[in-house]
N, C-alpha and C. Protein backbone atom coordinates (compact mmCIF):
# COMPACT_ATOMS: atom_id res chain seq x y z
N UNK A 1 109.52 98.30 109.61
CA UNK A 1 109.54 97.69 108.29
C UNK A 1 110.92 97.11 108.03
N UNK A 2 110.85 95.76 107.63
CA UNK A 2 112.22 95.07 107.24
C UNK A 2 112.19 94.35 105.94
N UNK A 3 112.94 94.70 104.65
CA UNK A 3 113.12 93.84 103.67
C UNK A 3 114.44 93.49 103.57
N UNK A 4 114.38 92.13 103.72
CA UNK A 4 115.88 91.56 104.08
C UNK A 4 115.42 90.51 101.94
N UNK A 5 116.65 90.86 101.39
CA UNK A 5 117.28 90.05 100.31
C UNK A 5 117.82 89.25 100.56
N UNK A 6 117.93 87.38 99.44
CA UNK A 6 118.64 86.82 99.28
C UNK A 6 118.43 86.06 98.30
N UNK A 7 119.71 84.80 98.41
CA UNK A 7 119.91 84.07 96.74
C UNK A 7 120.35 85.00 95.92
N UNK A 8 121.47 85.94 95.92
CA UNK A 8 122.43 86.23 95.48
C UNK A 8 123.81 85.10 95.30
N UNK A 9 124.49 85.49 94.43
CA UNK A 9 125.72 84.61 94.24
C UNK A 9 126.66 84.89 93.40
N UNK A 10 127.66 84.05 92.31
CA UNK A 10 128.74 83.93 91.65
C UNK A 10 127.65 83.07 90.58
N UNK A 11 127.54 83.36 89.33
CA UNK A 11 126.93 82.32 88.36
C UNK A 11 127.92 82.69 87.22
N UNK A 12 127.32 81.62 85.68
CA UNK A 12 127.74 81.94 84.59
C UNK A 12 127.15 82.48 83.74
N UNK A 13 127.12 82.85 82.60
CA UNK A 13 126.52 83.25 81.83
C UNK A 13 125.66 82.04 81.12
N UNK A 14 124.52 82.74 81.22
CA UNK A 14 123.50 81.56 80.53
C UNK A 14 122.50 80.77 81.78
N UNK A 15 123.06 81.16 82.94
CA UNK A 15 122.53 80.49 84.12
C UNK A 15 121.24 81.44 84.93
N UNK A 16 120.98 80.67 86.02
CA UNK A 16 119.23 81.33 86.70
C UNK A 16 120.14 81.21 88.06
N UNK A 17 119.20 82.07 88.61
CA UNK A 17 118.95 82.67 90.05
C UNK A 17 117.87 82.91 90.11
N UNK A 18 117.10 82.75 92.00
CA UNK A 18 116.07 82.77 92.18
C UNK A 18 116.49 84.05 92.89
N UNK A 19 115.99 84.76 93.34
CA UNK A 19 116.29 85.74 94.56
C UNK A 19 115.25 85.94 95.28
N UNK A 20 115.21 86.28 96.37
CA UNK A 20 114.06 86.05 97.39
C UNK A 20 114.27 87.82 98.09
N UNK A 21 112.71 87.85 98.55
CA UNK A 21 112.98 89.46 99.39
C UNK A 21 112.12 88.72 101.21
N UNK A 22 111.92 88.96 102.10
CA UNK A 22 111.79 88.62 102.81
C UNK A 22 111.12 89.89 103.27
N UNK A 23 109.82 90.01 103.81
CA UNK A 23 109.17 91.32 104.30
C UNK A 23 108.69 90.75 105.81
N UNK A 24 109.14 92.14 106.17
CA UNK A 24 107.71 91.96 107.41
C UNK A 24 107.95 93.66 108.53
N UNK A 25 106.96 93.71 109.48
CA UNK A 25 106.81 94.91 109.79
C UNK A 25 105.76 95.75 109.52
N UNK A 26 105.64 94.90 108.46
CA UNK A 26 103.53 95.69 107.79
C UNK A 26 103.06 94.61 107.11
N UNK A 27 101.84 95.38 106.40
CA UNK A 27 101.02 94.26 105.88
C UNK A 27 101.13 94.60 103.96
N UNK A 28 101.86 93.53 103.79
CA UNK A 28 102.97 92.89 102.87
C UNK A 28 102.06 92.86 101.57
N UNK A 29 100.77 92.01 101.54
CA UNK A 29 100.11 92.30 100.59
C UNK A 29 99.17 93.36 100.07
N UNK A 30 99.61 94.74 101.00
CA UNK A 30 98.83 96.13 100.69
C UNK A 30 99.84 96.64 99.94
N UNK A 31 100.83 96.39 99.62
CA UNK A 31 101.56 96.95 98.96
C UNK A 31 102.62 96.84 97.51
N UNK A 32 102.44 97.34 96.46
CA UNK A 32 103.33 96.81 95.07
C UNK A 32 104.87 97.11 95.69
N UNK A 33 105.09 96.06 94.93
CA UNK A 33 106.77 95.87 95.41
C UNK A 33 107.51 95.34 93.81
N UNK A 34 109.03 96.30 94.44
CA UNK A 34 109.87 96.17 92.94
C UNK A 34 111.35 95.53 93.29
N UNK A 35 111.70 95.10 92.19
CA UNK A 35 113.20 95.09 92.24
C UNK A 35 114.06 96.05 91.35
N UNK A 36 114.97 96.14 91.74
CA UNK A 36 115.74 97.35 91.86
C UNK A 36 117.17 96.77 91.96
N UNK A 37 118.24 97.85 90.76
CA UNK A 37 119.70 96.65 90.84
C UNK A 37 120.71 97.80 90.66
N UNK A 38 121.72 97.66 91.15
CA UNK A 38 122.51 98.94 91.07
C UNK A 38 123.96 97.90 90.74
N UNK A 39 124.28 98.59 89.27
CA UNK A 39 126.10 97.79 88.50
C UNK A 39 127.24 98.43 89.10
N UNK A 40 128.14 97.91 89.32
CA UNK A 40 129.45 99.13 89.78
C UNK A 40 129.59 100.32 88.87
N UNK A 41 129.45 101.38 89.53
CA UNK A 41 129.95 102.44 88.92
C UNK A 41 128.55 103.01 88.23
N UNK A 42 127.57 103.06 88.32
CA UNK A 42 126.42 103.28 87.70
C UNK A 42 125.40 103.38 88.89
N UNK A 43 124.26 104.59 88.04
CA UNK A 43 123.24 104.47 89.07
C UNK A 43 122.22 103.44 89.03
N UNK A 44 121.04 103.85 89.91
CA UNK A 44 120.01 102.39 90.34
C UNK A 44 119.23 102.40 89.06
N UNK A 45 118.81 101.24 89.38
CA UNK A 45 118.12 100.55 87.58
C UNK A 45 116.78 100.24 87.87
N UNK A 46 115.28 100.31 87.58
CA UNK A 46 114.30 99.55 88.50
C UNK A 46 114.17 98.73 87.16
N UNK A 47 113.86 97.58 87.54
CA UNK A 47 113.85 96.37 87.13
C UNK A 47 112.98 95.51 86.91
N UNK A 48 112.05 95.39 88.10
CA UNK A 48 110.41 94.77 87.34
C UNK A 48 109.66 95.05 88.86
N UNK A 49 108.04 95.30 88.61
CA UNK A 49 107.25 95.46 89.58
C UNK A 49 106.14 94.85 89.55
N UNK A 50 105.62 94.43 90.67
CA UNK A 50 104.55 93.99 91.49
C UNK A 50 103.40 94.31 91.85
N UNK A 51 101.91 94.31 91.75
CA UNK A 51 101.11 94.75 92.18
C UNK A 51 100.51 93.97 93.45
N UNK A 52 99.63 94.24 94.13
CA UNK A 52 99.27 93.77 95.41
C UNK A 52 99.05 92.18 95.32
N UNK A 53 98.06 91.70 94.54
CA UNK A 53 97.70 90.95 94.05
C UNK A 53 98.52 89.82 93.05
N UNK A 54 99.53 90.32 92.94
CA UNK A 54 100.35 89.31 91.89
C UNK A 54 99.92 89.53 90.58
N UNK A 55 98.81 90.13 90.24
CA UNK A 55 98.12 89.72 88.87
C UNK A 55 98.86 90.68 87.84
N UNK A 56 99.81 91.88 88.63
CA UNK A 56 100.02 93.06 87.36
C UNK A 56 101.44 92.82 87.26
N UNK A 57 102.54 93.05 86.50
CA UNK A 57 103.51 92.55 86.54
C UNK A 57 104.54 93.33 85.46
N UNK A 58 105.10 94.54 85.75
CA UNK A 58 106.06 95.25 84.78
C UNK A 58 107.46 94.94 84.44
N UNK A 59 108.20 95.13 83.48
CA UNK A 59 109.50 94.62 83.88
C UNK A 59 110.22 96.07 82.48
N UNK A 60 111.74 95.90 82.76
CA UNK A 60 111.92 96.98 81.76
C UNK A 60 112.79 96.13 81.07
N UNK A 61 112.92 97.11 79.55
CA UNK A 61 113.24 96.49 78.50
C UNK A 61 114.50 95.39 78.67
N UNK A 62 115.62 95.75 79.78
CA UNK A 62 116.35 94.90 79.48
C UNK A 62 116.84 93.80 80.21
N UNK A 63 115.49 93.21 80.87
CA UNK A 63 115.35 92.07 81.49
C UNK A 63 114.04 91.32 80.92
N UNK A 64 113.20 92.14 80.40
CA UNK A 64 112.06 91.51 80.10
C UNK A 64 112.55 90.32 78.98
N UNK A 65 111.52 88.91 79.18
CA UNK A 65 111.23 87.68 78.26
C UNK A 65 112.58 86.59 79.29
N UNK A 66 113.60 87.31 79.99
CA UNK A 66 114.32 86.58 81.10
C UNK A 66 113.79 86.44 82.29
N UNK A 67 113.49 87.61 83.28
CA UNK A 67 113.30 87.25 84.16
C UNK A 67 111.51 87.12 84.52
N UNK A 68 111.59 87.41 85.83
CA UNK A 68 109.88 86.78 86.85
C UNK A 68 109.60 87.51 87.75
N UNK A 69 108.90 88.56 87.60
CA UNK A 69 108.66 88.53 89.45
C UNK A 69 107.65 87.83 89.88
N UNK A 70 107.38 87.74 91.39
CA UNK A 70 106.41 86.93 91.86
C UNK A 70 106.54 87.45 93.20
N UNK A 71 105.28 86.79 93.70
CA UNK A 71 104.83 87.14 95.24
C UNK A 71 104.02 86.29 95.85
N UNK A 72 104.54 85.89 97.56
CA UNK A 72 103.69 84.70 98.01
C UNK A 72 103.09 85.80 99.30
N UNK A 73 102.07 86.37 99.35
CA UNK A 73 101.31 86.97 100.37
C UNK A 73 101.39 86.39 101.21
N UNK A 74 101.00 84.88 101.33
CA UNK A 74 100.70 84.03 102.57
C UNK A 74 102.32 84.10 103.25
N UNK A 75 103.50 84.43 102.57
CA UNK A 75 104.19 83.98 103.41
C UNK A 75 105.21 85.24 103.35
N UNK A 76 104.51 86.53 102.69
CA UNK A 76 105.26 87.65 102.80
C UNK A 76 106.93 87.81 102.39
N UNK A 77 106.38 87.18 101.19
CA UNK A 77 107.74 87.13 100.13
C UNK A 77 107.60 87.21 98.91
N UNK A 78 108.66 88.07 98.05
CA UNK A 78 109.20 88.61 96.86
C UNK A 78 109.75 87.82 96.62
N UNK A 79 109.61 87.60 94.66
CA UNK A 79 110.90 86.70 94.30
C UNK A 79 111.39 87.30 93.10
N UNK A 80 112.40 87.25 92.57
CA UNK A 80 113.21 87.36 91.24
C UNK A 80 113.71 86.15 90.75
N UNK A 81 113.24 85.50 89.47
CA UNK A 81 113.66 84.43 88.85
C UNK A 81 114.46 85.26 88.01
N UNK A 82 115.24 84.78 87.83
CA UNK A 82 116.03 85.34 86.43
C UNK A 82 117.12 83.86 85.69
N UNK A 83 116.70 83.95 84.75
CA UNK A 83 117.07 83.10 83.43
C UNK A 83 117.73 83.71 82.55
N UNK A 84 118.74 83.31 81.76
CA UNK A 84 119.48 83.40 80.65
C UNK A 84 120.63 85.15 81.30
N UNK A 85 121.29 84.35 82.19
CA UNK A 85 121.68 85.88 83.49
C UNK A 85 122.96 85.97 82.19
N UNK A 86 123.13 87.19 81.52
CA UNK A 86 124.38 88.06 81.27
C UNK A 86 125.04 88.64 82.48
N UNK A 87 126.43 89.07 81.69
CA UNK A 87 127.28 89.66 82.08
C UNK A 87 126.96 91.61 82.86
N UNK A 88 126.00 92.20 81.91
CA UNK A 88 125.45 92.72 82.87
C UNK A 88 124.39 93.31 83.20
N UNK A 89 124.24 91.96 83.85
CA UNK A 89 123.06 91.48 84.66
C UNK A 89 123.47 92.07 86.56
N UNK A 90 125.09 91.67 86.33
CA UNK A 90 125.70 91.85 87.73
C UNK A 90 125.83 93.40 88.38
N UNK A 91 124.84 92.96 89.15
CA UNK A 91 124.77 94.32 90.03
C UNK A 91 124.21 94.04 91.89
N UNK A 92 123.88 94.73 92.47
CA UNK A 92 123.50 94.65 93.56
C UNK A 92 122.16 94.55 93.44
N UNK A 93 121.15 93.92 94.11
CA UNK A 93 119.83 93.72 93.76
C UNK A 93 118.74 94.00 95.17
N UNK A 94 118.64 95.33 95.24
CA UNK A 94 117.32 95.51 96.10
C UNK A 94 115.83 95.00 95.93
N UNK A 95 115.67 95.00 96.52
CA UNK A 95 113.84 94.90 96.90
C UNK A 95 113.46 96.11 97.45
N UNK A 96 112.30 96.60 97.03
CA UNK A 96 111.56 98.13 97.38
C UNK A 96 110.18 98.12 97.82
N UNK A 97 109.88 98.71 98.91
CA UNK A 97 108.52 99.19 98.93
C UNK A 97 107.61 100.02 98.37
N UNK A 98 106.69 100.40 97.40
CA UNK A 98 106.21 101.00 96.93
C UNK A 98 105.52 102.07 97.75
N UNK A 99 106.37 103.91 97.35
CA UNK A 99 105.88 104.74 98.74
C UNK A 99 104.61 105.45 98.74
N UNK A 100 103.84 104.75 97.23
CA UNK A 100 102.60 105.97 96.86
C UNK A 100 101.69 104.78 96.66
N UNK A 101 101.24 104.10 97.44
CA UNK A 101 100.28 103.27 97.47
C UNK A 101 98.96 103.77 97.98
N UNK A 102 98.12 104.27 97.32
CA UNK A 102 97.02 105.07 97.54
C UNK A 102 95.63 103.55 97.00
N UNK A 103 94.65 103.90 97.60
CA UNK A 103 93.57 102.82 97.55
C UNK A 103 92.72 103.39 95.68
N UNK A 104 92.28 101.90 94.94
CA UNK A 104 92.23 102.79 93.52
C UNK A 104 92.87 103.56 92.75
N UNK A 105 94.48 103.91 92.92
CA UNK A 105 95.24 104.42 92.19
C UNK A 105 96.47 102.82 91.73
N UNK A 106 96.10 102.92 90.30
CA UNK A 106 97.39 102.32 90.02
C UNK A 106 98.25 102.51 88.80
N UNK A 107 99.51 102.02 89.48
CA UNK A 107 100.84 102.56 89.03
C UNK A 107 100.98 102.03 87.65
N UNK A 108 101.89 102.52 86.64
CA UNK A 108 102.21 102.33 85.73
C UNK A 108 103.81 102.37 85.84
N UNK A 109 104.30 101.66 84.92
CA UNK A 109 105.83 101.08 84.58
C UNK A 109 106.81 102.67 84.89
N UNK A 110 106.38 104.11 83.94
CA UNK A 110 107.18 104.75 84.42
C UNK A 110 106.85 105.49 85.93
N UNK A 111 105.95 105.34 86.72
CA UNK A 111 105.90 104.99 88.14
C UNK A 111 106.64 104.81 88.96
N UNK A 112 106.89 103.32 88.39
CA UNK A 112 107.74 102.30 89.41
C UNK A 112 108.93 103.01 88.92
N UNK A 113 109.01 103.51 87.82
CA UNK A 113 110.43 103.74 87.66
C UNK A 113 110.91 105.28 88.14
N UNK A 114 110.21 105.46 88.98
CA UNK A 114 110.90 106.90 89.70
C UNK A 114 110.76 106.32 91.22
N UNK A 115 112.37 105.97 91.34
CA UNK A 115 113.05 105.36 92.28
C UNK A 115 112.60 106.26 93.97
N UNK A 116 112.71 107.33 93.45
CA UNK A 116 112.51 108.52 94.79
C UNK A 116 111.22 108.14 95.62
N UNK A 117 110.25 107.37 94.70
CA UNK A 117 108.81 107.31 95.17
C UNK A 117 109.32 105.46 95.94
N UNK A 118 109.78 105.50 96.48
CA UNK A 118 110.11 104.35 97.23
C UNK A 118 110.09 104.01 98.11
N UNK A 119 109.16 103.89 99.48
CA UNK A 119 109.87 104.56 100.43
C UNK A 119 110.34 103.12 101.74
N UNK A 120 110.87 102.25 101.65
CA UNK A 120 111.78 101.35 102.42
C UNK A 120 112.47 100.13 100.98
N UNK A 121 113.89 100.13 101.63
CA UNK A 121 114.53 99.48 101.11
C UNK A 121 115.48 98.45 101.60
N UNK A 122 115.40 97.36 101.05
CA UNK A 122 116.28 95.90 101.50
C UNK A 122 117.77 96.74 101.58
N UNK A 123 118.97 95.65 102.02
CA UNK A 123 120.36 95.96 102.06
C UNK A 123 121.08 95.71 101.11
N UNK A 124 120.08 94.63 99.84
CA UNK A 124 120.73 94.33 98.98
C UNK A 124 121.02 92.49 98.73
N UNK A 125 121.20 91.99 97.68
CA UNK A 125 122.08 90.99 97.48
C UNK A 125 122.58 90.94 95.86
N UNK A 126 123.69 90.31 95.99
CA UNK A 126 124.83 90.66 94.86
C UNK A 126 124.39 89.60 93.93
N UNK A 127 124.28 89.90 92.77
CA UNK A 127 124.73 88.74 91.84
C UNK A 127 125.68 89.19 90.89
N UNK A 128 126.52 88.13 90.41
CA UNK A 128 127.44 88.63 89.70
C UNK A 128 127.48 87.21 88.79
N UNK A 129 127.32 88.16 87.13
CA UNK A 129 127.70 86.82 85.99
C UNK A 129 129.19 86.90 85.16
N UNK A 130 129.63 85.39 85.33
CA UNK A 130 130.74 85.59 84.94
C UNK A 130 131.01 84.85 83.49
N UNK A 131 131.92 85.49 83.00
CA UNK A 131 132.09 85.03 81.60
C UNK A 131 133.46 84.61 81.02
């Protein structure tokens, strides 16, 4: 299993980033997938999630009405849009595999948000907003 991140960068405040997750190693659309962001000096944050299908779509309070997630099955990729990027916004930005993917069970927001239930993770890419 490999989730490689990117479209990380240097932006301003008020500006978008796309971020991309890149999967492969399994089969990409059996599984909900999240993003996940860790600020200096602070622990991990989960950030918005994915269902197999694209159709379910969580995000937490303090990204939601900014950002996007999304998912292209056919080509076994994650995305993070993010719009109207604050100051902190800037953190390190994983991509996650969802580790309790059971057939007919589905997840709910505080779910995704118990990080432990995760089980493969990208290396990361940085964004940082500057002001």
């Amino acid at each position: 299993v490999q989730l490689v991140e990117s479209g990380g960068g240097l932006v301003q405040v008020g500006d978008s980033l796309r971020l991309s997750c890149a999967a492969s190693g399994f089969t990409f659309s059996s599984y909900d997938m999240s993003w996940v962001r860790q600020a200096p000096g602070k622990g991990p944050e989960w950030v918005s999630a994915i269902n197999t299908g694209g159709g379910s779509t969580y995000y937490a309070d303090s990204v939601k009405g900014r950002f996007t997630i999304s998912r292209d099955n056919a080509k076994n990729t994650l995305f993070l849009q993010m719009n109207s990027l604050k100051p902190e916004d800037t953190a390190l930005y994983y991509c996650a595999r969802w580790g309790d993917q059971a057939p007919g069970v589905i997840a709910t927001p505080s779910d995704y948000d118990s990080l432990l239930r995760y089980d493969y993770w990208g290396q990361g890419t940085q964004v940082t907003v500057s002001s």
